[in-house]
Protein backbone atom coordinates (compact mmCIF):
# COMPACT_ATOMS: atom_id res chain seq x y z
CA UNK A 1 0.00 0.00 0.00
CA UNK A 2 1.37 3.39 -0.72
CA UNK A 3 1.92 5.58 2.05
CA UNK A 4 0.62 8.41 -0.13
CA UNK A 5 -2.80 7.10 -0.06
CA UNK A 6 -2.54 5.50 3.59
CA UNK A 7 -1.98 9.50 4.52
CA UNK A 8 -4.80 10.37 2.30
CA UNK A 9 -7.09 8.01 3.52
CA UNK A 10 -6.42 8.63 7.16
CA UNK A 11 -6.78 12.26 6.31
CA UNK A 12 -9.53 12.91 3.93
CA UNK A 13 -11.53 9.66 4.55
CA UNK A 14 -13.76 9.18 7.17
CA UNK A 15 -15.18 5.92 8.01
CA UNK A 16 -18.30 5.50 10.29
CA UNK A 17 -17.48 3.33 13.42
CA UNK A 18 -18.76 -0.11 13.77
CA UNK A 19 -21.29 1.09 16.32
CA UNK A 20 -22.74 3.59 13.81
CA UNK A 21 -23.58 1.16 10.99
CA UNK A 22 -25.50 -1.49 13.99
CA UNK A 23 -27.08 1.75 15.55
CA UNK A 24 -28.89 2.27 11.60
CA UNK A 25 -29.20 -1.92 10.89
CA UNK A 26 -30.70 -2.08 14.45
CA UNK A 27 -32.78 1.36 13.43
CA UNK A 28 -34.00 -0.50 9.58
CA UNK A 29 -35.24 -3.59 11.43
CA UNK A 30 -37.62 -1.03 13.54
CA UNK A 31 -39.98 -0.87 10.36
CA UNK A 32 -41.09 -4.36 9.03
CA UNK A 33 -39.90 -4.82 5.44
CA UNK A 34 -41.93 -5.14 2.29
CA UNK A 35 -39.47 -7.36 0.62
CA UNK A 36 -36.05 -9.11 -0.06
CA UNK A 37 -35.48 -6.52 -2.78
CA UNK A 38 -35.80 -3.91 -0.32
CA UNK A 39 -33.72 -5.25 2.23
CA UNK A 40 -30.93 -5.48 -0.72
CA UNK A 41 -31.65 -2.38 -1.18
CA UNK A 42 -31.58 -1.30 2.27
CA UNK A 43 -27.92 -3.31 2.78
CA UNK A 44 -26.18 -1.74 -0.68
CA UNK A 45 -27.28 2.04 0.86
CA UNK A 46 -26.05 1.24 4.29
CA UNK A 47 -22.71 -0.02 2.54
CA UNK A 48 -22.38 2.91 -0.36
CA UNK A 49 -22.57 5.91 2.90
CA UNK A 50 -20.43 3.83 5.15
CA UNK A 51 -17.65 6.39 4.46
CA UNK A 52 -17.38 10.35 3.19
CA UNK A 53 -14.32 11.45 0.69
CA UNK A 54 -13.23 15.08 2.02
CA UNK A 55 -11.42 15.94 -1.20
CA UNK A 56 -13.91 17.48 -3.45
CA UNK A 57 -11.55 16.69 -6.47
CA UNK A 58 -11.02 13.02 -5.64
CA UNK A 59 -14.59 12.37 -4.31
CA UNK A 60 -15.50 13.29 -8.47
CA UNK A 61 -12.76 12.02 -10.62
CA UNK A 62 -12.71 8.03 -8.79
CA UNK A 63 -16.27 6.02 -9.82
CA UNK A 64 -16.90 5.45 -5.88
CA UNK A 65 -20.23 2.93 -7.03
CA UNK A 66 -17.60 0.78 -8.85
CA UNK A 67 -15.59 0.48 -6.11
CA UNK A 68 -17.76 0.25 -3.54
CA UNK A 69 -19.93 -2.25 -5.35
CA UNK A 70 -17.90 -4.05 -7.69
CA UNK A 71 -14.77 -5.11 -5.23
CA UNK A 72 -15.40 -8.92 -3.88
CA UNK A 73 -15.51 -7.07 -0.09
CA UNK A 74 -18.17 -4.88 -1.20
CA UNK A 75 -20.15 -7.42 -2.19
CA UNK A 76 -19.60 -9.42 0.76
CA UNK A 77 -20.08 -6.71 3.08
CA UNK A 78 -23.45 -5.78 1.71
CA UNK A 79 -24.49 -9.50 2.26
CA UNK A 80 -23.23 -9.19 5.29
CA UNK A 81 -25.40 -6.18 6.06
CA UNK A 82 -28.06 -8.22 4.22
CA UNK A 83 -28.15 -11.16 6.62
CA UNK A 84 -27.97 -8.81 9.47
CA UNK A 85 -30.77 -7.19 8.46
CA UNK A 86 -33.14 -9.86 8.28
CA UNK A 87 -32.65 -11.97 11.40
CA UNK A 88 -30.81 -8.62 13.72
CA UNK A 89 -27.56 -8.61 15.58
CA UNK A 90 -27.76 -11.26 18.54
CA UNK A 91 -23.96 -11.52 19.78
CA UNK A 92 -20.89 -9.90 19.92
CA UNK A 93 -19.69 -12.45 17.39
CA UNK A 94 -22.22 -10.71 15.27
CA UNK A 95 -20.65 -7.72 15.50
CA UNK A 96 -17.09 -8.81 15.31
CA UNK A 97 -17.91 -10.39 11.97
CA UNK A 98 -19.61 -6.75 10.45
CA UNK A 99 -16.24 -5.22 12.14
CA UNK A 100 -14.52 -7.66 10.29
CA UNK A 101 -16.05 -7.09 6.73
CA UNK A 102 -15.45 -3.59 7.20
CA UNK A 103 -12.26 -3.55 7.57
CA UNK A 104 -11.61 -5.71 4.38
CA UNK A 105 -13.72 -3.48 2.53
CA UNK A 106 -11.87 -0.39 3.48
CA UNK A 107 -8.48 -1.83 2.66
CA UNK A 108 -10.11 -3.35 -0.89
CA UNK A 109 -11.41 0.12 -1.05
CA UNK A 110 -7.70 1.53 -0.13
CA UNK A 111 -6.09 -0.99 -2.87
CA UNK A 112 -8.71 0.18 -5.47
CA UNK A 113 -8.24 3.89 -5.58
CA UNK A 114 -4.00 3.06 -5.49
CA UNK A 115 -4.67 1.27 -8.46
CA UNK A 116 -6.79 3.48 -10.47
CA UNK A 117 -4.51 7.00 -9.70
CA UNK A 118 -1.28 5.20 -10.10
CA UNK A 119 -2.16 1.75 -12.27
CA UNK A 120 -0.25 2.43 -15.84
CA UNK A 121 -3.34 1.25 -17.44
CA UNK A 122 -5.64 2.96 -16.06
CA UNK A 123 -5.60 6.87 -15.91
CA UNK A 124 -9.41 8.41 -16.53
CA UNK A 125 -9.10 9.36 -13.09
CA UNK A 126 -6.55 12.39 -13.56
CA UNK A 127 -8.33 15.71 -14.47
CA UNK A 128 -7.59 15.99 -18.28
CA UNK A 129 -6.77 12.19 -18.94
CA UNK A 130 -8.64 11.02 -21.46
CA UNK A 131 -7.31 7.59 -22.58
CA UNK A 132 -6.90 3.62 -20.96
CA UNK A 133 -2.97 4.07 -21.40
CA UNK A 134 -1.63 7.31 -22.47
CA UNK A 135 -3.11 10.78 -21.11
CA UNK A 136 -2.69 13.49 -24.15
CA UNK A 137 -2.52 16.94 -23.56
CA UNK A 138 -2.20 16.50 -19.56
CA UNK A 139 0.56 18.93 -18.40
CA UNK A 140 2.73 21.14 -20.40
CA UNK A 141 0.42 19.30 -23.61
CA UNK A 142 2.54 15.97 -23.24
CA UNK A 143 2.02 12.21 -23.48
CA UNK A 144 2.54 10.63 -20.25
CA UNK A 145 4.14 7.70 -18.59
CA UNK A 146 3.35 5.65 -16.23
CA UNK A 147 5.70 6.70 -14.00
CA UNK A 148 4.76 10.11 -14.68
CA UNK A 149 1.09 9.92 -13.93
CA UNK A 150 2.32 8.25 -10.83
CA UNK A 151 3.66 11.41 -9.72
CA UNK A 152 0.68 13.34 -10.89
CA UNK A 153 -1.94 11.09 -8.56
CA UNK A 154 0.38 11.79 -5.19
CA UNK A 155 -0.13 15.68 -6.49
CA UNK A 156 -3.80 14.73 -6.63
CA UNK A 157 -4.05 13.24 -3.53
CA UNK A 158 -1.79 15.79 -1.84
CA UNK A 159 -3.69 19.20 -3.10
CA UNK A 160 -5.58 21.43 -1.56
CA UNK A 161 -9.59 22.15 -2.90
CA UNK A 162 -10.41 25.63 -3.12
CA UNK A 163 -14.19 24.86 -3.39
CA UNK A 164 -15.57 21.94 -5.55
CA UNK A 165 -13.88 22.74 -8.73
CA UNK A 166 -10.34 23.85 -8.16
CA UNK A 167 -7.45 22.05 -6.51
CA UNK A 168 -4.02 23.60 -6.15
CA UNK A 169 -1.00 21.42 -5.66
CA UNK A 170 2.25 22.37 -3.93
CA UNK A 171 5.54 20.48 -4.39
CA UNK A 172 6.92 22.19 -1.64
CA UNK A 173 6.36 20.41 1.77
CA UNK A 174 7.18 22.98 3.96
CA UNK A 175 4.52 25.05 1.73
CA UNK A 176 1.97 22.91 1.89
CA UNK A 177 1.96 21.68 5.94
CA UNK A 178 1.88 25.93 6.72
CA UNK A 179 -1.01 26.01 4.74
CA UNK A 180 -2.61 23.06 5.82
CA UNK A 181 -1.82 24.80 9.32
CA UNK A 182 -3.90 27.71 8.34
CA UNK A 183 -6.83 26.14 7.23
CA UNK A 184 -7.03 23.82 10.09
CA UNK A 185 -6.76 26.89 12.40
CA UNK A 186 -9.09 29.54 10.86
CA UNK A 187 -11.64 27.13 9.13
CA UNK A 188 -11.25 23.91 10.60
CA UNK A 189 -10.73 22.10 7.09
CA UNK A 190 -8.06 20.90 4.91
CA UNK A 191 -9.55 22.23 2.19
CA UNK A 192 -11.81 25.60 1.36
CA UNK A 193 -15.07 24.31 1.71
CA UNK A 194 -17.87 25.31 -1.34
CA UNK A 195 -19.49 27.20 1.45
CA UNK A 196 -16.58 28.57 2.71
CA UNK A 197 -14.97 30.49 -0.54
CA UNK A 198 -17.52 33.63 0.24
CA UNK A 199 -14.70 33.87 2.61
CA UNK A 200 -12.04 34.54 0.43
CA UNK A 201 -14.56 36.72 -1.81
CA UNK A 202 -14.81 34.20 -4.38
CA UNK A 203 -18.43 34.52 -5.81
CA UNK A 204 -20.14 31.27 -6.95
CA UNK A 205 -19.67 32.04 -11.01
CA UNK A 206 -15.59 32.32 -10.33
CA UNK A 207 -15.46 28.85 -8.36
CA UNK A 208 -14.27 27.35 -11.75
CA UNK A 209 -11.79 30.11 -12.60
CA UNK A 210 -8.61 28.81 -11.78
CA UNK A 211 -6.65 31.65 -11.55
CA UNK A 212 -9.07 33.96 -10.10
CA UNK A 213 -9.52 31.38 -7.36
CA UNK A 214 -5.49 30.94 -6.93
CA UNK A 215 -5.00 35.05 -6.82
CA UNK A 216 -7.88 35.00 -4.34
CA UNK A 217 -6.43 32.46 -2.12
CA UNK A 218 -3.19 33.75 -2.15
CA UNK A 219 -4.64 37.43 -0.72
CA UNK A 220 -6.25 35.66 1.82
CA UNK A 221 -4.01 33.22 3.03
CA UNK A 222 -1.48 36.21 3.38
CA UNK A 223 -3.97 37.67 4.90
CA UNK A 224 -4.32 35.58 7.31
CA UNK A 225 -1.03 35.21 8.36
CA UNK A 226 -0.20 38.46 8.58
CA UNK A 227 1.41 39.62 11.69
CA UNK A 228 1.75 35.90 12.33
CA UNK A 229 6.44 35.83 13.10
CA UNK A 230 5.88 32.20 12.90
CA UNK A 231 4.87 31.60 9.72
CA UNK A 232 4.33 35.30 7.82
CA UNK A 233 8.29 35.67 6.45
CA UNK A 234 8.36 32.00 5.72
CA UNK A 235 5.05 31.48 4.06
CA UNK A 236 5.49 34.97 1.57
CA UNK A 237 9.13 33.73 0.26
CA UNK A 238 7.35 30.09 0.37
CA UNK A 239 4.81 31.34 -2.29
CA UNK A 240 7.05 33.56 -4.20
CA UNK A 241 8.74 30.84 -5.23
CA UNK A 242 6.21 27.84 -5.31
CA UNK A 243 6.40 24.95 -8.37
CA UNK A 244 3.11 23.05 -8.51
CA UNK A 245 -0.08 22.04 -10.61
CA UNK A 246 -4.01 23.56 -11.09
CA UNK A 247 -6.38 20.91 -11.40
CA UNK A 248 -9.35 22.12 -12.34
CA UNK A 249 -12.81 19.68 -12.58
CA UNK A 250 -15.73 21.97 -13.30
CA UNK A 251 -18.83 19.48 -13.03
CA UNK A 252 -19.32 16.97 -15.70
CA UNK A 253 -17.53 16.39 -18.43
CA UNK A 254 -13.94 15.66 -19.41
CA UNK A 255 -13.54 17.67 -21.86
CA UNK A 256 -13.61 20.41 -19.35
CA UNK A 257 -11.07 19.33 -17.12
CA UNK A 258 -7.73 20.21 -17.04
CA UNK A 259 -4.18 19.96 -15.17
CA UNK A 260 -1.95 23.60 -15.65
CA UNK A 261 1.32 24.16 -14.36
CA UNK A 262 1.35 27.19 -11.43
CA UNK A 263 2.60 29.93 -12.51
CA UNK A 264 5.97 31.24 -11.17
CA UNK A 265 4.69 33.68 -8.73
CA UNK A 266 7.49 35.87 -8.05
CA UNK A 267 7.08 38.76 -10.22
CA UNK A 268 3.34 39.24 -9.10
CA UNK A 269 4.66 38.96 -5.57
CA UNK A 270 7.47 41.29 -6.45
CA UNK A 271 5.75 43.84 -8.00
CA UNK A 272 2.19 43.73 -5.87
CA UNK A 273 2.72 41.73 -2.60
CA UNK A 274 5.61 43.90 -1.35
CA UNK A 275 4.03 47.17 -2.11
CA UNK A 276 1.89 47.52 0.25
CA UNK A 277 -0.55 50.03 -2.28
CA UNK A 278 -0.54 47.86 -4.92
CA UNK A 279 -1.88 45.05 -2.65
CA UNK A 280 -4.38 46.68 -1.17
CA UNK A 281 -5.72 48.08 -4.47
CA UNK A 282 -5.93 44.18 -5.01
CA UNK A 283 -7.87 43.78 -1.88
CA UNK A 284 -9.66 46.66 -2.47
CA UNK A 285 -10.87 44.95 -6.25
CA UNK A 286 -11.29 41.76 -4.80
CA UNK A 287 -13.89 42.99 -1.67
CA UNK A 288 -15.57 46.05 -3.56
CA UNK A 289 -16.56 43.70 -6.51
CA UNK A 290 -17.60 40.74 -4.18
CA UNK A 291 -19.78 42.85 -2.34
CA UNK A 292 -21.11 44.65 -5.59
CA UNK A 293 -22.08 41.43 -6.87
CA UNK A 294 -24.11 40.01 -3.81
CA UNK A 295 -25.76 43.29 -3.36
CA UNK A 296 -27.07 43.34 -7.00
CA UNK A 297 -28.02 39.63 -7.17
CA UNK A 298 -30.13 40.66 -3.84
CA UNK A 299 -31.74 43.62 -5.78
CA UNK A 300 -31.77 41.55 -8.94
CA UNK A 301 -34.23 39.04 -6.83
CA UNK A 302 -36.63 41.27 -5.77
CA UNK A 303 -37.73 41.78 -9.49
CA UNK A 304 -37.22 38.61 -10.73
CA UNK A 305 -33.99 39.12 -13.10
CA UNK A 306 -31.69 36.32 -11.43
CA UNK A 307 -31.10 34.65 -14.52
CA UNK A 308 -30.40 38.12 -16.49
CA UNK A 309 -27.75 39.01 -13.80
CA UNK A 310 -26.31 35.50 -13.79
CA UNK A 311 -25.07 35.87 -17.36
CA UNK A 312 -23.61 39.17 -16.75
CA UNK A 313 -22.10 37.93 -13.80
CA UNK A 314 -19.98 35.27 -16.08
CA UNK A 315 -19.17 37.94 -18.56
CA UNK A 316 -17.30 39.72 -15.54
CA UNK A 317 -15.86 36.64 -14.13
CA UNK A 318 -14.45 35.84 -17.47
CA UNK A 319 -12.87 39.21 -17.90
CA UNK A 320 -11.35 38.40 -14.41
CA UNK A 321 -10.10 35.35 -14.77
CA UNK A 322 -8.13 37.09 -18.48
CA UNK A 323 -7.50 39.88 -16.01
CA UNK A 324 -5.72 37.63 -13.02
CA UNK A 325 -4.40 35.03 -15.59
CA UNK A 326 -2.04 37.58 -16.96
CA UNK A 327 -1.61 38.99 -13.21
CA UNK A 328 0.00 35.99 -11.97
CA UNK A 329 2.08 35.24 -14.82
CA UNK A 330 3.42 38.70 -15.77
CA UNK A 331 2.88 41.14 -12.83
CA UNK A 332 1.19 43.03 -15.01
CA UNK A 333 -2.31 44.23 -15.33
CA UNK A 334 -4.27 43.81 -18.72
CA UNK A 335 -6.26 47.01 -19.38
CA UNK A 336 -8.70 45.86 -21.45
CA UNK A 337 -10.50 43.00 -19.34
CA UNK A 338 -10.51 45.63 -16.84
CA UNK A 339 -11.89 47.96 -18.71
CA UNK A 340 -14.77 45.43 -19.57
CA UNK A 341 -15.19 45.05 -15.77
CA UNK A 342 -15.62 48.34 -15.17
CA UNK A 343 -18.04 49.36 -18.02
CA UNK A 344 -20.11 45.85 -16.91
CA UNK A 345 -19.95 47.34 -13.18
CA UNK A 346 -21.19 50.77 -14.19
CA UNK A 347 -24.34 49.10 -16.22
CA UNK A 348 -25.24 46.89 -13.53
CA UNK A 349 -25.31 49.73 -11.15
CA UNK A 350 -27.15 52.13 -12.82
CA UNK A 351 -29.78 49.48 -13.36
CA UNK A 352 -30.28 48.09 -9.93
CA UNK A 353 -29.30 50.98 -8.00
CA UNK A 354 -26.54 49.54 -6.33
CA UNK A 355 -23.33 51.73 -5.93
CA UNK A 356 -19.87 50.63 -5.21
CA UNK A 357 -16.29 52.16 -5.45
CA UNK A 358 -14.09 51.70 -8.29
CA UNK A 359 -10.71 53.71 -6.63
CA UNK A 360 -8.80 50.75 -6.86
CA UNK A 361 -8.73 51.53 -10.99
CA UNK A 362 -6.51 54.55 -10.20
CA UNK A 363 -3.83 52.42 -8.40
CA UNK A 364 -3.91 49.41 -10.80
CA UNK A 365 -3.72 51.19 -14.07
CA UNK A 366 -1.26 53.88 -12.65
CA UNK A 367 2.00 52.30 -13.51
């Protein structure tokens, strides 16, 4: 077993205790059943929720009902459940032997997901694989090895999910356990829950945007840490000069996923993290335009135009992501998507009556 996805498993998957699964057999038996279907039915559901994936990214890209139902211990298990079921749970021999099957199923489980991230012949579960053997067009637009995708599954398994789209891989250690640290500490997650991005001021429409949500987490992890000895000087130099991967898994559909390098980070941190104007104009963008949005969609509500403002609200979160793509890469600010922000901005306002402040403009298109 790899100790990548031992770590994963005791980190990201969470198992419900032996107790828990007789509490809801003992609970099913309370209601008389209508038939042996149904009390299949009844074992399989137990079976399929006996444990929750954390990882938004990983809980999509592995088929969890093959696994779950299509290993030998998942079978056995749910018959197992099945028997339980119909005559009840009269020793603790009973209970040993559901213990038992558990744990057989969780290490089939274990040996299943190793295979299918890191199995040469099987790779459809790495965001932008498309093929049995060789993944085109993966990272950097290359065909892959299997040692290679190897390496890309422990980056899998190892990222970070900002949300239920976007996962951000670090290759630096260090990096990764002081962010870990953070998120633990100020939202009591490994990851950036869906609910959790209003947050960091990421609005629902830029969940998929990669690189709006990477320039938003950066701000507020920094954020966070600032003023922090322990970790503030370490963490900014950490990120400067982080190596790593995007994955990015916007609902269904493969043909929308995709794996991107990180950008090297150190000119935007050059020329906007250490000026302390520049990054607040940043902050400033980030917050004014958040709030500009939720106040409008509230207005927008009121008279029924949800679905009116929703498509304006993608044209603006497109123009930001063109706007932060080049941000991150170059450390410098495209005029035009901003300019398309700003004109959107100015039409949605003067239609719902919604004001907001644009000074951060001035300081981003000053230099």
């Amino acid at each position: 077993m790899s100790s990548v996805v031992d770590e994963f498993f005791q980190d990201q998957v969470s198992f419900k205790s032996v107790e828990k699964v007789i509490e809801e057999i003992n609970k099913c038996r309370e209601k008389p059943f209508s038939s042996q279907k149904e009390i299949e039915e009844m074992a399989r559901e137990i079976r399929n929720e006996l444990f929750e994936v954390k990882h938004a990214i990983v809980r999509k890209k592995i088929e969890w009902g093959s696994v779950k139902g299509k290993t030998k211990s998942g079978r056995t298990l749910s018959q197992k459940i099945r028997d339980l079921l119909e005559r009840g749970i009269k020793s603790t021999a009973d209970a040993a032997s559901l213990a038992e099957a558990i744990e057989e199923f969780k290490m089939e489980v274990m040996k299943e997901v190793e295979r299918k991230l890191f199995g040469e012949s099987d790779l459809r579960s790495v965001p932008g694989s498309v093929a049995d053997e060789e993944a085109g067009n993966l990272y950097f637009g290359e065909s892959y090895s299997g040692e290679a995708i190897q390496r890309v599954g422990t980056w899998l398994l190892q990222s970070t999910c900002i949300g239920e789209d976007i996962a951000v891989y670090f290759t630096e250690e260090t990096l990764r356990r002081i962010i870990r640290s953070i998120l633990m500490r100020r939202l009591r997650s490994n990851h950036v829950k869906n609910e959790e991005l209003g947050r960091l001021r990421i609005h629902r429409v830029e969940g998929d945007k990669p690189y709006t949500v990477l320039a938003k987490f950066l701000l507020w992890v920094l954020g966070e840490e600032q003023g922090a000895p322990s970790h503030e000087g370490d963490l900014t130099e950490l990120l400067r000069r982080a190596e790593g991967v995007i994955f990015c898994v916007p609902g269904k559909g493969k043909e929308k996923e995709f794996t991107i390098p990180l950008p090297r980070l150190d000119l935007f941190f050059s020329r906007w993290i250490a000026v302390p104007e520049r990054r607040k104009a940043l902050e400033d963008m980030r917050d004014s335009l958040y709030n500009f949005m939720t106040e409008v969609e509230e207005s927008a509500e009121r008279v029924g135009e949800q679905k009116k403002v929703e498509n304006t609200f993608r044209l603006i979160s497109t123009y930001g992501e063109i706007l932060y793509a080049d941000l991150l890469k170059s450390g410098f600010i495209n005029h035009e998507p901003l300019r398309r922000i700003v004109d959107l901005i100015v039409e949605l306002s003067s239609e719902y009556d919604v004001g907001t402040s644009l000074s951060f403009v001035k300081v981003l298109t000053s230099w």
